[in-house]
PDB file of N, CA and C in Angstrom:
ATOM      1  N   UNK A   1      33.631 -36.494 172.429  1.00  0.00           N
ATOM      2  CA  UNK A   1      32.488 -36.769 171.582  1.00  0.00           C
ATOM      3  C   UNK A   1      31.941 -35.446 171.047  1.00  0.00           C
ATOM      4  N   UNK A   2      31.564 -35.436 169.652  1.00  0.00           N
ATOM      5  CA  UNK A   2      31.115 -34.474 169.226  1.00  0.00           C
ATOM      6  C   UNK A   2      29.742 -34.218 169.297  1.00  0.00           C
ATOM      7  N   UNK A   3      29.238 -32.451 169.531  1.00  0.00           N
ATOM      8  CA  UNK A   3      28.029 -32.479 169.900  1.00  0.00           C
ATOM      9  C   UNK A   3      27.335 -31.276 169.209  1.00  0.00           C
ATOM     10  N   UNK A   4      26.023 -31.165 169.290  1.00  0.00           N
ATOM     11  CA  UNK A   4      25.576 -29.469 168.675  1.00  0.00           C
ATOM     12  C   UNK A   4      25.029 -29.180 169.580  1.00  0.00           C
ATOM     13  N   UNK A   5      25.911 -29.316 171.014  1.00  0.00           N
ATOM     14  CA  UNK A   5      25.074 -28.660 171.828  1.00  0.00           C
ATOM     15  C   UNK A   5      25.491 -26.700 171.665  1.00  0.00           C
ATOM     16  N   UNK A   6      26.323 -26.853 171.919  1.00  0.00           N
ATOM     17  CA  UNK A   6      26.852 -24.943 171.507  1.00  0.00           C
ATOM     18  C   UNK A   6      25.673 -24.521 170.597  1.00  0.00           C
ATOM     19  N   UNK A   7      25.718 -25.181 169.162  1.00  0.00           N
ATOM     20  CA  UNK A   7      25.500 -24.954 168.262  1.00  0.00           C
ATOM     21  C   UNK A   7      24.478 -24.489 168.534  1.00  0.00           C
ATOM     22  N   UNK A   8      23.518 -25.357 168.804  1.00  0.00           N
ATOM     23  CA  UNK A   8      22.092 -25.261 169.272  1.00  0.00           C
ATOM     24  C   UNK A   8      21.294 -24.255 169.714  1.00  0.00           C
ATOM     25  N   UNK A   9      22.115 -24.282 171.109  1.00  0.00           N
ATOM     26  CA  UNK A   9      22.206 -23.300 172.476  1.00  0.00           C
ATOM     27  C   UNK A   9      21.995 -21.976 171.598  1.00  0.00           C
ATOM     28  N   UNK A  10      23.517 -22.113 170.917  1.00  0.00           N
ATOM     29  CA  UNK A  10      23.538 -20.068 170.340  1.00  0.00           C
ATOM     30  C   UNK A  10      22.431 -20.043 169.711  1.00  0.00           C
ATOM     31  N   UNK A  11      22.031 -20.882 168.679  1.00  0.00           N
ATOM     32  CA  UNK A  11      20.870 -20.477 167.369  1.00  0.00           C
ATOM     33  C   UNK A  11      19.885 -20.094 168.662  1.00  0.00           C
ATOM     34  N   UNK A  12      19.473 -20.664 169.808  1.00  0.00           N
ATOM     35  CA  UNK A  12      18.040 -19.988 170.378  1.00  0.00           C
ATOM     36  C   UNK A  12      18.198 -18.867 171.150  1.00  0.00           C
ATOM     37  N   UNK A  13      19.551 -18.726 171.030  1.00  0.00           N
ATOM     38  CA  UNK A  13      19.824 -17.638 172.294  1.00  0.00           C
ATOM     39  C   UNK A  13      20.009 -17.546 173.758  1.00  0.00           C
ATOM     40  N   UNK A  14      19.924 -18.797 174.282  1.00  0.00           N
ATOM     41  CA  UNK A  14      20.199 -19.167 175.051  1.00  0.00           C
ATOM     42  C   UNK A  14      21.507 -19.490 175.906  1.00  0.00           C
ATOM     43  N   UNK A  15      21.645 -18.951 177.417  1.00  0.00           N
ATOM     44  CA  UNK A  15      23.302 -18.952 177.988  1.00  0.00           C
ATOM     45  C   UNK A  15      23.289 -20.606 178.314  1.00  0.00           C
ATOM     46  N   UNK A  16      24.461 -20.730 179.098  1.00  0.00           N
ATOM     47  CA  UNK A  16      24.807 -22.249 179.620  1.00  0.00           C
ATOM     48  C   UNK A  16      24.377 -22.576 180.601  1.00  0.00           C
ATOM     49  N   UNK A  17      23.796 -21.262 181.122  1.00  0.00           N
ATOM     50  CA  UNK A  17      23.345 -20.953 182.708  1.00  0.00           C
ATOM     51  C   UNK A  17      21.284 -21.689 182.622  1.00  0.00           C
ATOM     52  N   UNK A  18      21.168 -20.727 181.305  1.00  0.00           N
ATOM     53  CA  UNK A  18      20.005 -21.208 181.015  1.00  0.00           C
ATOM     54  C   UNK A  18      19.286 -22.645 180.691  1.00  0.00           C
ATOM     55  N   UNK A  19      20.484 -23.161 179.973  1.00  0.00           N
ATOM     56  CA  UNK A  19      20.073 -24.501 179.275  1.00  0.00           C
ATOM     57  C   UNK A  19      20.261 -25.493 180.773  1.00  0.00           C
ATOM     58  N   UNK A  20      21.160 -24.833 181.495  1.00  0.00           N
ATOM     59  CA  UNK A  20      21.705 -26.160 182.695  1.00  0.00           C
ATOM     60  C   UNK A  20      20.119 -25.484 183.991  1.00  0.00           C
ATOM     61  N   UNK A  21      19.505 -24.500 183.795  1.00  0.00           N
ATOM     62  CA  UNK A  21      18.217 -24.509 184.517  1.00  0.00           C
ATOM     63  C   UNK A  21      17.101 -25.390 183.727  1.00  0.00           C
ATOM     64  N   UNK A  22      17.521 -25.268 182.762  1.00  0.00           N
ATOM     65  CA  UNK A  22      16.007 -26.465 181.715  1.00  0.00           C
ATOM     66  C   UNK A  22      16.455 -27.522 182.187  1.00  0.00           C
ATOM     67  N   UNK A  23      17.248 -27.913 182.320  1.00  0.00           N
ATOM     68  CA  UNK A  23      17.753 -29.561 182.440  1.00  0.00           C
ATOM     69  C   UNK A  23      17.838 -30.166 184.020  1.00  0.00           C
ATOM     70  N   UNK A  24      18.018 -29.524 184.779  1.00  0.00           N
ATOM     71  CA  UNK A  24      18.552 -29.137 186.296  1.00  0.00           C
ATOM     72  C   UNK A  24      19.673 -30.200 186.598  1.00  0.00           C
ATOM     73  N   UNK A  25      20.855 -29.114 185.993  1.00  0.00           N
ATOM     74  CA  UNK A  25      22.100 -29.418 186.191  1.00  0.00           C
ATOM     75  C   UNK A  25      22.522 -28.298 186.390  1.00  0.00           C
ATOM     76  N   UNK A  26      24.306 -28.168 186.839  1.00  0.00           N
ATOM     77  CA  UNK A  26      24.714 -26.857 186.798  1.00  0.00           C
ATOM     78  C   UNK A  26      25.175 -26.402 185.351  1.00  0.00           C
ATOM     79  N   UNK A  27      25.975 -25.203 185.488  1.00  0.00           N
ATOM     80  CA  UNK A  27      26.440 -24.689 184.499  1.00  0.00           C
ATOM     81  C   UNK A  27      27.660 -25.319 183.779  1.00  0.00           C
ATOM     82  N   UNK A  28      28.500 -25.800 184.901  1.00  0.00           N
ATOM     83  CA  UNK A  28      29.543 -26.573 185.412  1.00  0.00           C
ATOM     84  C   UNK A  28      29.171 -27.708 184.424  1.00  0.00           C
ATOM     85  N   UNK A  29      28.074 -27.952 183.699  1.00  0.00           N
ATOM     86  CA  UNK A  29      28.282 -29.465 183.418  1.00  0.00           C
ATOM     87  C   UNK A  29      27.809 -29.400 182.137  1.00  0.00           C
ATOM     88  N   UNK A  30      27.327 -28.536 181.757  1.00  0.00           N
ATOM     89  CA  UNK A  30      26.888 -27.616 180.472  1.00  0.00           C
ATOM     90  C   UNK A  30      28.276 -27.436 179.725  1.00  0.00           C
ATOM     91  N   UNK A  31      29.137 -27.073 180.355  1.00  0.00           N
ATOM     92  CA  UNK A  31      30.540 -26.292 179.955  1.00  0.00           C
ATOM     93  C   UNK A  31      31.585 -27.377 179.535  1.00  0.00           C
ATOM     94  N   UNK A  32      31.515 -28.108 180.961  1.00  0.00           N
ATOM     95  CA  UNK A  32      31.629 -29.904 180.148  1.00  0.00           C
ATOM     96  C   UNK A  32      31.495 -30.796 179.005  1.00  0.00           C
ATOM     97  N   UNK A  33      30.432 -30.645 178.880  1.00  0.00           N
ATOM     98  CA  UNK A  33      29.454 -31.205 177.576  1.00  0.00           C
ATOM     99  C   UNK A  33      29.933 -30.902 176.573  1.00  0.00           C
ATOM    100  N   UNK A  34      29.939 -29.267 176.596  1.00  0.00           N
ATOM    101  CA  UNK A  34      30.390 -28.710 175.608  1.00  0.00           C
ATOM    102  C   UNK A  34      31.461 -28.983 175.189  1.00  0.00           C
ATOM    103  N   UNK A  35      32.332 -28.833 175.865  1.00  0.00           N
ATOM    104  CA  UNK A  35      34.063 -29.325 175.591  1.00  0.00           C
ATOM    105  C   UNK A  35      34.161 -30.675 175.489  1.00  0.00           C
ATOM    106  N   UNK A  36      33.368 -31.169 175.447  1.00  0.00           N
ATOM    107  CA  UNK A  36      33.946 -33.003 175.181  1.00  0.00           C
ATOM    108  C   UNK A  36      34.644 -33.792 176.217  1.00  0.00           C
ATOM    109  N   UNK A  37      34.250 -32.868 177.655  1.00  0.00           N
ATOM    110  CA  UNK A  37      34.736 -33.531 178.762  1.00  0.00           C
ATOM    111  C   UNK A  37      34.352 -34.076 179.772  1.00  0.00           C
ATOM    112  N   UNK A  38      32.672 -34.221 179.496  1.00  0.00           N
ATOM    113  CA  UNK A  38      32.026 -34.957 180.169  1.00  0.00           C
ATOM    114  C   UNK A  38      30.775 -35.544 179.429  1.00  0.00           C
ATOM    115  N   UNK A  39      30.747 -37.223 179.534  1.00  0.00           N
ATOM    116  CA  UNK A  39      29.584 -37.736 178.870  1.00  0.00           C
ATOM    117  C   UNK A  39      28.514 -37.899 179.734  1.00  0.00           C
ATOM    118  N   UNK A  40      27.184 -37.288 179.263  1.00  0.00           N
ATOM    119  CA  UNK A  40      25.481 -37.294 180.272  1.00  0.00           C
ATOM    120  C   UNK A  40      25.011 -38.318 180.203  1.00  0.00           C
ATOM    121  N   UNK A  41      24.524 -38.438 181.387  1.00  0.00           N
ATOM    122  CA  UNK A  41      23.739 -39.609 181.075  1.00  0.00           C
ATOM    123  C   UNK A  41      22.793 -39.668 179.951  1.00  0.00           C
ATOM    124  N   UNK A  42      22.053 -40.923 180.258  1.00  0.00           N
ATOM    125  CA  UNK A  42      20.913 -40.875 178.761  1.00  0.00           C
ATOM    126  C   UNK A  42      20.447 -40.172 179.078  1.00  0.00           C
ATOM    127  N   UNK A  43      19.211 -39.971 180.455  1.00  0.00           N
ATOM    128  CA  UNK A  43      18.181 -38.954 180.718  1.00  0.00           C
ATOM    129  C   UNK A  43      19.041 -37.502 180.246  1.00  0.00           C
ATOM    130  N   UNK A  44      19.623 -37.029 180.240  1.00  0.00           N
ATOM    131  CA  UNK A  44      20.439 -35.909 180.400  1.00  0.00           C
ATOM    132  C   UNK A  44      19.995 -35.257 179.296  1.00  0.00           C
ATOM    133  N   UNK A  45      20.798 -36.481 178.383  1.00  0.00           N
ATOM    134  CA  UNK A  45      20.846 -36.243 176.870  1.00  0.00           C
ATOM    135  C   UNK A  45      19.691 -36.174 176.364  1.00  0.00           C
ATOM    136  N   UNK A  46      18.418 -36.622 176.625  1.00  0.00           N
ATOM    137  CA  UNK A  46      16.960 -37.057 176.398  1.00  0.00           C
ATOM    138  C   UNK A  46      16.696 -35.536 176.699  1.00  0.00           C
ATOM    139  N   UNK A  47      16.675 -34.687 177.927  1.00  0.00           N
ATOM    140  CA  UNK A  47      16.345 -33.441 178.572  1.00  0.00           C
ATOM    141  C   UNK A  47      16.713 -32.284 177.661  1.00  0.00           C
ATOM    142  N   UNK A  48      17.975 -32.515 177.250  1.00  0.00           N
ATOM    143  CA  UNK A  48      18.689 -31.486 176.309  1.00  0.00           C
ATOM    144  C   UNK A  48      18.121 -31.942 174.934  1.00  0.00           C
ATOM    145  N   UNK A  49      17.861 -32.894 174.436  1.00  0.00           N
ATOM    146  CA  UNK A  49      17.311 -33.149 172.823  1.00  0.00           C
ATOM    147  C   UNK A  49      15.961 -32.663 172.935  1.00  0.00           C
ATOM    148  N   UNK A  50      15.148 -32.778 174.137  1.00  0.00           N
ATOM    149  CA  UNK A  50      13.908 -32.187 173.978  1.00  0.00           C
ATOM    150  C   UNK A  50      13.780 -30.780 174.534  1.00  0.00           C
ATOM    151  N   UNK A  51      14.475 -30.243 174.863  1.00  0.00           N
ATOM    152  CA  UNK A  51      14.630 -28.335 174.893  1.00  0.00           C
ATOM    153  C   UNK A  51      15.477 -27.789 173.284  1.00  0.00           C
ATOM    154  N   UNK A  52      16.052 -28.687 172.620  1.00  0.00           N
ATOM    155  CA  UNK A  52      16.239 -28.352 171.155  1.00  0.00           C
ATOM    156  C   UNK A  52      15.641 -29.213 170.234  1.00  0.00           C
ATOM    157  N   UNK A  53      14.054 -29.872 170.663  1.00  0.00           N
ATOM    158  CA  UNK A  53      13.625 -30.255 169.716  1.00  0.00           C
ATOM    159  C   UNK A  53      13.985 -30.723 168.657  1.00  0.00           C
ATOM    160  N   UNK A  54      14.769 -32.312 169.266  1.00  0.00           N
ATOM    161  CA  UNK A  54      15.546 -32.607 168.089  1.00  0.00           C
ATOM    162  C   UNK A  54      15.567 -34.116 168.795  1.00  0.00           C
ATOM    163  N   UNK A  55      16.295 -35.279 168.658  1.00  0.00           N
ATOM    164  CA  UNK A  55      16.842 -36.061 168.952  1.00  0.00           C
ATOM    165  C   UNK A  55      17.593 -36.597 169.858  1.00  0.00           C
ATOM    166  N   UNK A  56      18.127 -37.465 170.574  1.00  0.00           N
ATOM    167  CA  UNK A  56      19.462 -37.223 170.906  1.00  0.00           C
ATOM    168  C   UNK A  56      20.737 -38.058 170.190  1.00  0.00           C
ATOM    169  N   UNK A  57      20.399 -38.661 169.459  1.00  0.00           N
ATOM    170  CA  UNK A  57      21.246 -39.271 168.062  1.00  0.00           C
ATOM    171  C   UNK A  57      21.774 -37.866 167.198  1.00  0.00           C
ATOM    172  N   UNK A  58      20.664 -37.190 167.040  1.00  0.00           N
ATOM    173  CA  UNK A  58      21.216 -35.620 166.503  1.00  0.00           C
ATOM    174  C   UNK A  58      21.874 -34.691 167.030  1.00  0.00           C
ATOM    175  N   UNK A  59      21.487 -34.605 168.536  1.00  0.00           N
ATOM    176  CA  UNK A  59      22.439 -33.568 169.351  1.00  0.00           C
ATOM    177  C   UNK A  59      23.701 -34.320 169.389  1.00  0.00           C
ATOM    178  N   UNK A  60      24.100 -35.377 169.633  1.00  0.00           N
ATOM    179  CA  UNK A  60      25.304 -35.923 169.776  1.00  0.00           C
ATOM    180  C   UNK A  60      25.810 -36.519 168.790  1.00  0.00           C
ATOM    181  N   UNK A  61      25.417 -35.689 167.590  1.00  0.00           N
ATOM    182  CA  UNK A  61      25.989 -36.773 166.429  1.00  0.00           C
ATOM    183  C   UNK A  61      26.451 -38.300 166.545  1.00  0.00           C
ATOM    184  N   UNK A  62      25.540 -38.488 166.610  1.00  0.00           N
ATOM    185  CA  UNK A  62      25.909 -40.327 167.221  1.00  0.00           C
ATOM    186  C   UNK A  62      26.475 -40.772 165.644  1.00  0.00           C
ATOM    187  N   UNK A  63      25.724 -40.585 164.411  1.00  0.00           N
ATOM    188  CA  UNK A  63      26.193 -41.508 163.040  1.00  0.00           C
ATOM    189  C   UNK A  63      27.840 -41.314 162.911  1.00  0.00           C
ATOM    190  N   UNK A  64      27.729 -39.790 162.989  1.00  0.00           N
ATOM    191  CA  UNK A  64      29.271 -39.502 162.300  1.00  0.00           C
ATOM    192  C   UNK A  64      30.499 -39.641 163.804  1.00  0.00           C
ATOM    193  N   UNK A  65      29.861 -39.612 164.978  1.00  0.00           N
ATOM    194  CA  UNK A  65      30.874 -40.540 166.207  1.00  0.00           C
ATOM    195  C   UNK A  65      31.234 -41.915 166.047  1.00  0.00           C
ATOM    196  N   UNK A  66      30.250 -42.577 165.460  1.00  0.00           N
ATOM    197  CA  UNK A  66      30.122 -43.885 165.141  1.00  0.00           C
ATOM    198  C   UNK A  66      31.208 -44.863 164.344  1.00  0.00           C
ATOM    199  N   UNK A  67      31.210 -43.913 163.564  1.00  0.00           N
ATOM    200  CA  UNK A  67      31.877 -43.805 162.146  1.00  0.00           C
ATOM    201  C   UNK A  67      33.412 -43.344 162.416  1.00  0.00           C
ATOM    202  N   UNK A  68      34.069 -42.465 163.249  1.00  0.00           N
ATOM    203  CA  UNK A  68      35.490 -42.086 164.230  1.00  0.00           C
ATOM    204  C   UNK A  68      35.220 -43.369 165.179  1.00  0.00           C
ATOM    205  N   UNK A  69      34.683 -43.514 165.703  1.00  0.00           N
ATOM    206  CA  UNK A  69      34.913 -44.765 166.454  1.00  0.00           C
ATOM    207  C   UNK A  69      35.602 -45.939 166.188  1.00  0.00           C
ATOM    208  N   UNK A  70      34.450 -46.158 164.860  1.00  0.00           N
ATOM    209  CA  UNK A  70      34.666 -47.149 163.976  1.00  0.00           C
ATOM    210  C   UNK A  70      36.185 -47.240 163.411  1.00  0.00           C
ATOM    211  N   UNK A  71      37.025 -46.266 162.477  1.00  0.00           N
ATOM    212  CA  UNK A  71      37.613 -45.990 162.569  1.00  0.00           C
ATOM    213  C   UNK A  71      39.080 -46.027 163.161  1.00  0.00           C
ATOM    214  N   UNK A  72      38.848 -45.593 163.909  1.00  0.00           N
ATOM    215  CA  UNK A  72      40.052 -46.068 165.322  1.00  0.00           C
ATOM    216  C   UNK A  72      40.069 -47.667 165.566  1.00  0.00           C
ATOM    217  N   UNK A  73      38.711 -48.230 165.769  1.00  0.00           N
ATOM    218  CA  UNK A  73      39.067 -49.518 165.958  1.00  0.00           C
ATOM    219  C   UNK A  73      39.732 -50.019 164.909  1.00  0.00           C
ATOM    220  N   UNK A  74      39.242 -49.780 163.555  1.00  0.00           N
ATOM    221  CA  UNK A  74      39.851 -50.674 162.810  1.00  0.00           C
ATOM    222  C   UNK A  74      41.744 -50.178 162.293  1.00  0.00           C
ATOM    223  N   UNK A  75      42.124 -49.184 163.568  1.00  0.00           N
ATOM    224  CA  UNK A  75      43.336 -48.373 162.944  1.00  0.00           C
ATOM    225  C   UNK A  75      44.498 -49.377 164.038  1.00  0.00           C
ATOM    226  N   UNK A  76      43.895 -50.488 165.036  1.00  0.00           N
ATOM    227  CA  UNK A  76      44.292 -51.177 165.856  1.00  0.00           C
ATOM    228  C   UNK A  76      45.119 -51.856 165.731  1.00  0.00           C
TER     229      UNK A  76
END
């Protein structure tokens, strides 16, 4: 799943170490996220959209996932 979490992260300056102390997770799961290899829970995602003041439909590009989703199903 695609995300702006990186994206995000870099624009404030912030490490993985940092963002996974805002959230209280490890780093370990930050690094995850990032790579598209682990999906957060909602709260997770809720924790991280509100330390980038944003959404979490926006951090996780939910429209344009939606839409690849979509996609694939109909490639069935």
């Amino acid at each position: 799943m695609k995300t702006r979490i990186r994206e995000l992260r870099n624009a404030m300056g912030i490490t993985q170490q940092q963002l996974a102390d805002f959230v209280h997770v490890s780093s370990r799961t930050i690094i995850s996220i990032e790579k598209g290899q682990y999906s957060p829970s909602l709260m997770l995602a809720y924790r991280m959209a509100q330390v980038f003041h944003t959404t979490v439909e926006d951090l996780y590009c939910l429209k344009e996932n939606k839409e690849i989703e979509d996609k694939n199903y109909e490639n069935l």
